[in-house]
C-alpha atoms as a PDB file:
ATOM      1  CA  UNK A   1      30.573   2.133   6.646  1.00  0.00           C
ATOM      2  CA  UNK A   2      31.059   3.975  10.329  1.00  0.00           C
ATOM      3  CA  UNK A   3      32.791   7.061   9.928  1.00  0.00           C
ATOM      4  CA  UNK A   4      36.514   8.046  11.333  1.00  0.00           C
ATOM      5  CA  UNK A   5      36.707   8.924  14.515  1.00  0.00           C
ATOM      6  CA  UNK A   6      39.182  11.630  15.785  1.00  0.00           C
ATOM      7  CA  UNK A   7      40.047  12.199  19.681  1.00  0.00           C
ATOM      8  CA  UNK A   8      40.478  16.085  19.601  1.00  0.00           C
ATOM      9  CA  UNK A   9      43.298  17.310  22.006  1.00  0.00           C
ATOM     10  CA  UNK A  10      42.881  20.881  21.270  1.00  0.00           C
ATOM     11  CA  UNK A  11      41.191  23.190  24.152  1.00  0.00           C
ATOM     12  CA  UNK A  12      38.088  22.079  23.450  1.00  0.00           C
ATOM     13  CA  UNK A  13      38.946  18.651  23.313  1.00  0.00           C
ATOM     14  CA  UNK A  14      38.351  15.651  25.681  1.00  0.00           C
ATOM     15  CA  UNK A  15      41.595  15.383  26.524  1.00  0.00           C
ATOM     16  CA  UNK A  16      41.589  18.447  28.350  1.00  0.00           C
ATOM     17  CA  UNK A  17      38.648  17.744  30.319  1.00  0.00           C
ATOM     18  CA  UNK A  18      40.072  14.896  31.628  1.00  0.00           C
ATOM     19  CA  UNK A  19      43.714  16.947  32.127  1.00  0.00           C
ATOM     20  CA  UNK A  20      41.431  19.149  34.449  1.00  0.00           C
ATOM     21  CA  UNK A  21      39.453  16.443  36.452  1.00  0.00           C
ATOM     22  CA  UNK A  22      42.459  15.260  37.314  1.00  0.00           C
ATOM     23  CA  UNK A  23      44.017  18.622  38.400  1.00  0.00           C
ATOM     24  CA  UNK A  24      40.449  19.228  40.694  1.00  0.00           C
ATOM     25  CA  UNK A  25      41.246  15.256  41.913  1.00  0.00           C
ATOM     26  CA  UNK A  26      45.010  16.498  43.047  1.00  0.00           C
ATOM     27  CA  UNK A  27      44.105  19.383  44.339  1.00  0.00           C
ATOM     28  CA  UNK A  28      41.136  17.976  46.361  1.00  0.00           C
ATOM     29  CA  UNK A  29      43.636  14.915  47.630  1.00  0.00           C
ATOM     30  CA  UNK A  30      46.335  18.517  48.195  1.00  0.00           C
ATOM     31  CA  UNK A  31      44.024  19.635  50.531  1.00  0.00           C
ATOM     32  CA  UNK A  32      42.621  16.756  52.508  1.00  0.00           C
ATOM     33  CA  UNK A  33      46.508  16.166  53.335  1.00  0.00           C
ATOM     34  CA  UNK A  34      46.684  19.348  54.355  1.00  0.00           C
ATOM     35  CA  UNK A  35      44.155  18.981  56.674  1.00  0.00           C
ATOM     36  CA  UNK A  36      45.563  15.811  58.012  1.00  0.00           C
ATOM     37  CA  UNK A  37      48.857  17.668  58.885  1.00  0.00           C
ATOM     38  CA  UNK A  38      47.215  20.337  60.305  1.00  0.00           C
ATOM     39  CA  UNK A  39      45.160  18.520  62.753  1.00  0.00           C
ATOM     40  CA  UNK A  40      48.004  15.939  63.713  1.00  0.00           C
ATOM     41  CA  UNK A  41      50.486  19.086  64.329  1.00  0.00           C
ATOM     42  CA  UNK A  42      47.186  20.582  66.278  1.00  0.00           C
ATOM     43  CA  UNK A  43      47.461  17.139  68.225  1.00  0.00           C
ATOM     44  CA  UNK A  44      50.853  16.933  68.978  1.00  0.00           C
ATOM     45  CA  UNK A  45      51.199  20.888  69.671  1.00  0.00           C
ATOM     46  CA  UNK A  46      48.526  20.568  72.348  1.00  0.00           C
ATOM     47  CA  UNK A  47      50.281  17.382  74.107  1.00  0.00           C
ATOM     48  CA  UNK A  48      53.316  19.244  74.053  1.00  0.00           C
ATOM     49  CA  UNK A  49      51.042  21.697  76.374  1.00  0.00           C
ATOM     50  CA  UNK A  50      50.240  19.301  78.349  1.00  0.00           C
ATOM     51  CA  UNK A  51      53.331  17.442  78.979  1.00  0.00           C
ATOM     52  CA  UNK A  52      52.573  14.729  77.179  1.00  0.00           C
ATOM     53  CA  UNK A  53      55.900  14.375  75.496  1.00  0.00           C
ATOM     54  CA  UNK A  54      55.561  11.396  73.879  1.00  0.00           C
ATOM     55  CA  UNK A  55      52.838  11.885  71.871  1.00  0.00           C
ATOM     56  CA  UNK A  56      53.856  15.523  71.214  1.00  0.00           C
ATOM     57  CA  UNK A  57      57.457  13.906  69.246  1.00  0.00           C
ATOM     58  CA  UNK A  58      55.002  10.975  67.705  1.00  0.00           C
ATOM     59  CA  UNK A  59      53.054  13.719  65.971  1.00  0.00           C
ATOM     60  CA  UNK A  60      55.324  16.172  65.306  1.00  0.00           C
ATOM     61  CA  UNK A  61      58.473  14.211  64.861  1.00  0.00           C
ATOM     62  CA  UNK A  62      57.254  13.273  60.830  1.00  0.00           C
ATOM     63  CA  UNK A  63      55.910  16.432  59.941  1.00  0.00           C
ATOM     64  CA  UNK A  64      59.609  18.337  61.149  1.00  0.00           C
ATOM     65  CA  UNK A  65      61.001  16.039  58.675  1.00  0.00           C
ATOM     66  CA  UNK A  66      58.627  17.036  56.194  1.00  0.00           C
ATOM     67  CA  UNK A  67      59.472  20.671  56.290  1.00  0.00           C
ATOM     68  CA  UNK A  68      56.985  22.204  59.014  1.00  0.00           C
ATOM     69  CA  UNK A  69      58.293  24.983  60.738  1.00  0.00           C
ATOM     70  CA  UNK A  70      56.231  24.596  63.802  1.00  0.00           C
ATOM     71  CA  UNK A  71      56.397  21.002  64.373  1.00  0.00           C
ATOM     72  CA  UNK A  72      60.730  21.872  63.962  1.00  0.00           C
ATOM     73  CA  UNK A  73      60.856  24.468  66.565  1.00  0.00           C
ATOM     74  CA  UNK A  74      58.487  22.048  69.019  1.00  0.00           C
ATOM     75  CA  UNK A  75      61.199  18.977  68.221  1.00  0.00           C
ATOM     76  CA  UNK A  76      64.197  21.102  68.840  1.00  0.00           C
ATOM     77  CA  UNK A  77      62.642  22.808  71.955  1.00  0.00           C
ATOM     78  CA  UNK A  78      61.974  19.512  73.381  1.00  0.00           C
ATOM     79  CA  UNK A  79      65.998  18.244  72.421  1.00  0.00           C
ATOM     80  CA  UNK A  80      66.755  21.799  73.839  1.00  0.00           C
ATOM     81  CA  UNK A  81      65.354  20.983  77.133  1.00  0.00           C
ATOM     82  CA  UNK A  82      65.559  17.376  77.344  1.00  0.00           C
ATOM     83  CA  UNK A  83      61.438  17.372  77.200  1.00  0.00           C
ATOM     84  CA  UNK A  84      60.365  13.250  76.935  1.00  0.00           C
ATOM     85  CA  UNK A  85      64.068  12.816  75.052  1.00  0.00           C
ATOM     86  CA  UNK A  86      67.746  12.835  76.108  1.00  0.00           C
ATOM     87  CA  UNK A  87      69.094  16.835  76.115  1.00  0.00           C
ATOM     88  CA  UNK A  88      70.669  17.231  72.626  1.00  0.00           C
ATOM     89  CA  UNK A  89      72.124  20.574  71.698  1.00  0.00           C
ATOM     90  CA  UNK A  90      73.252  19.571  68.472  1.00  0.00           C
ATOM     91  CA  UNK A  91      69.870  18.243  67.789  1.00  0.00           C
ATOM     92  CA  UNK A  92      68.330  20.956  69.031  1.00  0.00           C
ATOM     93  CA  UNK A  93      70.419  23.477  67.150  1.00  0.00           C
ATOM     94  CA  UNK A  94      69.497  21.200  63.929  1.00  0.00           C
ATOM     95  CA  UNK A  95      65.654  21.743  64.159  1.00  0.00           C
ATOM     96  CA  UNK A  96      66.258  25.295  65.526  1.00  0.00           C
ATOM     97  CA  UNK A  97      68.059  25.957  62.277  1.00  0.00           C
ATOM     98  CA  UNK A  98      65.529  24.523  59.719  1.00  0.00           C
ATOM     99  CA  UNK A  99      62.621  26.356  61.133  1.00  0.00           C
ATOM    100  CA  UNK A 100      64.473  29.249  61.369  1.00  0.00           C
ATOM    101  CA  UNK A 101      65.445  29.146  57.950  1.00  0.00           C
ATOM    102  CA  UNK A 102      61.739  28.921  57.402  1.00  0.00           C
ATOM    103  CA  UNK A 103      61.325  32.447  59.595  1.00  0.00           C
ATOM    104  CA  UNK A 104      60.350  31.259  62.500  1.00  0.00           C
ATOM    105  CA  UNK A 105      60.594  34.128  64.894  1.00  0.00           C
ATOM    106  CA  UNK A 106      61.203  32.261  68.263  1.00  0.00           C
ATOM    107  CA  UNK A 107      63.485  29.371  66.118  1.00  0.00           C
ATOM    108  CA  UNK A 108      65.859  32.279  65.306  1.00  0.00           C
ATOM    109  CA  UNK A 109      65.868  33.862  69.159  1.00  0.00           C
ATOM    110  CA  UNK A 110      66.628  30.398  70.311  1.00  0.00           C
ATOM    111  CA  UNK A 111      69.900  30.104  68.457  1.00  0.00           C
ATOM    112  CA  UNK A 112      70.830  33.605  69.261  1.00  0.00           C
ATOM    113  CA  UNK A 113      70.334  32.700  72.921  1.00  0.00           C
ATOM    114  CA  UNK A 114      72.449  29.374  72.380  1.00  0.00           C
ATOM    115  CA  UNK A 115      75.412  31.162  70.061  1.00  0.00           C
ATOM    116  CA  UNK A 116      75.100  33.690  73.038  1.00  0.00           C
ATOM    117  CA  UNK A 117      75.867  31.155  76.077  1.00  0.00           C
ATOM    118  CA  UNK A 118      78.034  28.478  73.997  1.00  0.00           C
ATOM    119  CA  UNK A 119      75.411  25.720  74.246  1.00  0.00           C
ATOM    120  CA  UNK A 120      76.228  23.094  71.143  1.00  0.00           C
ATOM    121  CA  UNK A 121      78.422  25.818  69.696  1.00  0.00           C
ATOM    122  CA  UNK A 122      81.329  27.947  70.228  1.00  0.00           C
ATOM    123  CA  UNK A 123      79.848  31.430  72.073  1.00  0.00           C
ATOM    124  CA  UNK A 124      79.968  33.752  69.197  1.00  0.00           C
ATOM    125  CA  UNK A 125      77.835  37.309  69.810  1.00  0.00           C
ATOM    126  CA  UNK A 126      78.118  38.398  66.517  1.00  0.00           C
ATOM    127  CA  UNK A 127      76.437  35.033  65.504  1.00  0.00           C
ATOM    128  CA  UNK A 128      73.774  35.932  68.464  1.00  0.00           C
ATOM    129  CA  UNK A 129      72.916  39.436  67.636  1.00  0.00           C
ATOM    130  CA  UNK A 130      72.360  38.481  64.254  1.00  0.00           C
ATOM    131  CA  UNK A 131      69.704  36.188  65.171  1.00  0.00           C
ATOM    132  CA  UNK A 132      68.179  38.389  68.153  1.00  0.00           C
ATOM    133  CA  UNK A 133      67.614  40.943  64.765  1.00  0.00           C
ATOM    134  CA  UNK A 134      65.809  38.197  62.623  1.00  0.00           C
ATOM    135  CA  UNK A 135      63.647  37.506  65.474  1.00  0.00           C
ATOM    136  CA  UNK A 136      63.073  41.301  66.628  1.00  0.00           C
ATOM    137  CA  UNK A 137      62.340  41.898  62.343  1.00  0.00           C
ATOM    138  CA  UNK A 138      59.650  40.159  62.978  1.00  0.00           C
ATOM    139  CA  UNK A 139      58.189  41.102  66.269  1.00  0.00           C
ATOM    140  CA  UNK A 140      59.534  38.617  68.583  1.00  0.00           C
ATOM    141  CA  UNK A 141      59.722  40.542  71.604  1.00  0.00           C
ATOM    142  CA  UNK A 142      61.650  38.889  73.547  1.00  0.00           C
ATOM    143  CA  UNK A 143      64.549  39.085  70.700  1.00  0.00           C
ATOM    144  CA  UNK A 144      63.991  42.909  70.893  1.00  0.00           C
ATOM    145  CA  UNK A 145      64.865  43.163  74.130  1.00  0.00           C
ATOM    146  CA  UNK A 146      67.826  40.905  74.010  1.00  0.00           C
ATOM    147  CA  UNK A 147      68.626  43.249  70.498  1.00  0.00           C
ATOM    148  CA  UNK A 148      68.448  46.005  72.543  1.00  0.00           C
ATOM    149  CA  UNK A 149      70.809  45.225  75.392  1.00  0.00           C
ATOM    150  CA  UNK A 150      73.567  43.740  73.433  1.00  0.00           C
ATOM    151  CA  UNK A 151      73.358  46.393  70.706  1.00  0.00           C
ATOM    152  CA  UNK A 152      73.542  49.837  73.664  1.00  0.00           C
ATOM    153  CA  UNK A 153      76.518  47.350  74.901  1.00  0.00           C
ATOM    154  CA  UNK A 154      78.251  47.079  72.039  1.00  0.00           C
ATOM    155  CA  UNK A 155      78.163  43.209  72.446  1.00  0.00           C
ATOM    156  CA  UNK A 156      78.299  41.523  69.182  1.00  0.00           C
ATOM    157  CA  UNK A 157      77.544  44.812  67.344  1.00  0.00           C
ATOM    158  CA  UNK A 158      78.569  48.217  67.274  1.00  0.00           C
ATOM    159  CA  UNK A 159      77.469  50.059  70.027  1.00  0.00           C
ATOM    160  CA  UNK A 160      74.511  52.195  69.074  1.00  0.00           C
ATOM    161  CA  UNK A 161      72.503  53.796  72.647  1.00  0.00           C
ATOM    162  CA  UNK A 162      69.813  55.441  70.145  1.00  0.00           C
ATOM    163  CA  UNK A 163      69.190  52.149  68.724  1.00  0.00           C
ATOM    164  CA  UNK A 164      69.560  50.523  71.892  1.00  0.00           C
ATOM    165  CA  UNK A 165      66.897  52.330  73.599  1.00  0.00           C
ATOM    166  CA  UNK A 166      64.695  51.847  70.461  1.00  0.00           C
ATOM    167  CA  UNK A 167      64.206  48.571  70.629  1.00  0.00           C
ATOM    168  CA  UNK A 168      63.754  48.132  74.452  1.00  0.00           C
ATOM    169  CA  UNK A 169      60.743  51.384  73.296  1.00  0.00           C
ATOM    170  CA  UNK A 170      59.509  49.431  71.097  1.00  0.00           C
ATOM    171  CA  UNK A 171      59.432  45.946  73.108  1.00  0.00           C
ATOM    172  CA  UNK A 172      57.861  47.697  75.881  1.00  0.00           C
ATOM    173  CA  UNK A 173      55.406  49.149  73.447  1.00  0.00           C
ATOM    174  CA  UNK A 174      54.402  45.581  72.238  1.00  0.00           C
ATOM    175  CA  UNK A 175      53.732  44.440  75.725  1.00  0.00           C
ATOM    176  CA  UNK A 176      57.315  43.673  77.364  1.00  0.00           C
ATOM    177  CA  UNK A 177      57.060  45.393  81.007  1.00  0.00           C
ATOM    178  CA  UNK A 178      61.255  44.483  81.945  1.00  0.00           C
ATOM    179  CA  UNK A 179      61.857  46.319  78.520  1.00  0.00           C
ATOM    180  CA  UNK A 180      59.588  49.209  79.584  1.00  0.00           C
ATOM    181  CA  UNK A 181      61.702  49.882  83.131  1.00  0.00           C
ATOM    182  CA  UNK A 182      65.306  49.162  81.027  1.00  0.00           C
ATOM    183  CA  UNK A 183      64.204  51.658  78.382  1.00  0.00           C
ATOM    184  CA  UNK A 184      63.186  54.015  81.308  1.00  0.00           C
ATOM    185  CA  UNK A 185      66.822  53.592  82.968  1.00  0.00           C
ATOM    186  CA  UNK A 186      68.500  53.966  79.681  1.00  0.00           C
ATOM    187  CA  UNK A 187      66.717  56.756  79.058  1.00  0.00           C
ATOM    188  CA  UNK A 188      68.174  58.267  81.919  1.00  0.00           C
ATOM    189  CA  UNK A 189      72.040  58.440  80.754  1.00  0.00           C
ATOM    190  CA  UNK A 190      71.285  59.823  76.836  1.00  0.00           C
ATOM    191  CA  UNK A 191      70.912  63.719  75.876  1.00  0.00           C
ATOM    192  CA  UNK A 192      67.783  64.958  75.312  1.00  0.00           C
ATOM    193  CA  UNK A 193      68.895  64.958  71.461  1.00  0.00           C
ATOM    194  CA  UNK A 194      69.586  61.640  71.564  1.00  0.00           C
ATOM    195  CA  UNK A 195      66.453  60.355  73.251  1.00  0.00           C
ATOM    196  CA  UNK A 196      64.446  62.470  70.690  1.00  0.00           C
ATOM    197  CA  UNK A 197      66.118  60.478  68.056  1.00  0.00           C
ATOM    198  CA  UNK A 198      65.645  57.037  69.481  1.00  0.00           C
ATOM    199  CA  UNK A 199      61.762  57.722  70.384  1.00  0.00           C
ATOM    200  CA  UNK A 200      61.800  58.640  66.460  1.00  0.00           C
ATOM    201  CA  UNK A 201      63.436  55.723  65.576  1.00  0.00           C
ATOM    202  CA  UNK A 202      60.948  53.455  67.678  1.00  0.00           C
ATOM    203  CA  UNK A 203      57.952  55.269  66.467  1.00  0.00           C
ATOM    204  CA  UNK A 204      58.943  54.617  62.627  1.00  0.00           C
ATOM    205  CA  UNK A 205      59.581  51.184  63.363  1.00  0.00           C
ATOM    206  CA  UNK A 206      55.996  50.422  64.602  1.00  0.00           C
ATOM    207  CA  UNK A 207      54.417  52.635  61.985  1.00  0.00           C
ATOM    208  CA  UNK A 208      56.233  50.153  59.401  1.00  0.00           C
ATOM    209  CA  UNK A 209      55.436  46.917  61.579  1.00  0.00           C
ATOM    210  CA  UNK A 210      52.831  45.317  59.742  1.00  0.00           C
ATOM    211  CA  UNK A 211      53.527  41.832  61.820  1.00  0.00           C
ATOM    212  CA  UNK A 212      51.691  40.926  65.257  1.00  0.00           C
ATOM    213  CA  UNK A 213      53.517  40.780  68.346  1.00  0.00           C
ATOM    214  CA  UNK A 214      55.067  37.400  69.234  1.00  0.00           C
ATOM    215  CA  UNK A 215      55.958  36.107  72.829  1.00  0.00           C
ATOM    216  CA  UNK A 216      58.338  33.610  73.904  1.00  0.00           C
ATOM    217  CA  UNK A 217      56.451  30.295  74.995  1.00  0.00           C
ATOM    218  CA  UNK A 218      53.914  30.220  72.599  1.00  0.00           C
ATOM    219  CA  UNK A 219      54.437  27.419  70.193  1.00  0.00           C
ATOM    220  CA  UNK A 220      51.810  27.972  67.489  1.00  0.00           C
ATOM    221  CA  UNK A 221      51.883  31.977  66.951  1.00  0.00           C
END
């Protein structure tokens, strides 16, 4: 007479060695989709380059709706600019606003540009400087300089030279050569106190930075 058979499902069990084949299986399947999305946002980034518009929405179109940053600032930018589709700014302030919900740096200058000039939204500077500072957090360098000016202006913000002149330093610092000569001219009409201060402020700033520097035009930073 055969003896009982039990199927163990403690840790040592069968059970659980099948729980984690399948967990390796996911993960394995995880990561070839990965590399599926990378390559076909790789695809569609570099026929964006080129100007092949069509197959730079084909590609990147599904993976914006699937939550990738990237491909939603390449859709918006081409709605933005009318780039292989009809100019939509409420399209283009749509996938703007998902990627830049996701941090991405020149996603968050682009709607502080298009609060700034009224394009698919009421002009609203507050609503502009606000994303110029997301974008400059983060190193885009255009964004700082746009920070800068509108922040020495009062535009938006409270008017603040010191911080002002910081941020067209620190631009210029990262590579921005119009920020360098509008620092320099700023520079010009503050105390000597007050520069001291702002040249402090700039230097803390980029002793905390722990980003990289981030153009405008560069889709995949």
């Amino acid at each position: 007479m055969g003896g009982l058979r039990f199927m163990a499902t403690d840790s040592t069990g069968g059970n659980v060695m099948r729980d984690l084949f399948r967990l390796i299986l996911a993960a394995l399947f995880l990561f070839s989709s990965s590399a599926a999305s990378a390559a076909d946002l790789e695809k569609g980034l570099a026929a964006y380059d080129e100007g092949n518009y069509e197959t730079a929405l084909g590609e990147c179109l599904p993976l914006a709706k699937a939550g990738d940053a990237t491909a939603q600032f390449c859709v918006g930018r081409m709605y933005a600019n009318g780039f292989g589709v009809m100019m939509d700014d409420a399209k283009a302030l749509s996938w703007y606003g998902l990627a830049a919900a996701a941090g991405h740096a020149e996603s968050q200058f682009n709607l502080g540009v298009m609060h700034a000039n009224g394009w698919g939204v009421p002009m609203n500077d507050t609503e502009a400087a606000g994303y110029y500072r997301q974008a400059a957090e983060q190193g885009f360098v255009q964004a700082m300089s746009s920070l800068a000016y509108v922040t020495y202006r009062g535009i938006g913000v409270a008017e603040d030279v010191a911080e002002g002149y910081m941020w067209y330093d620190v631009a210029a610092k990262l590579g921005d050569y119009a920020a360098e000569q509008k620092r320099d001219d700023l520079a010009s009409k503050m105390s000597h106190d007050d520069l001291l201060s702002a040249q402090t402020l700039a230097l803390k700033w980029l002793e905390g930075f722990e980003g990289k520097a981030l153009h405008a035009g560069r889709i995949n930073q």
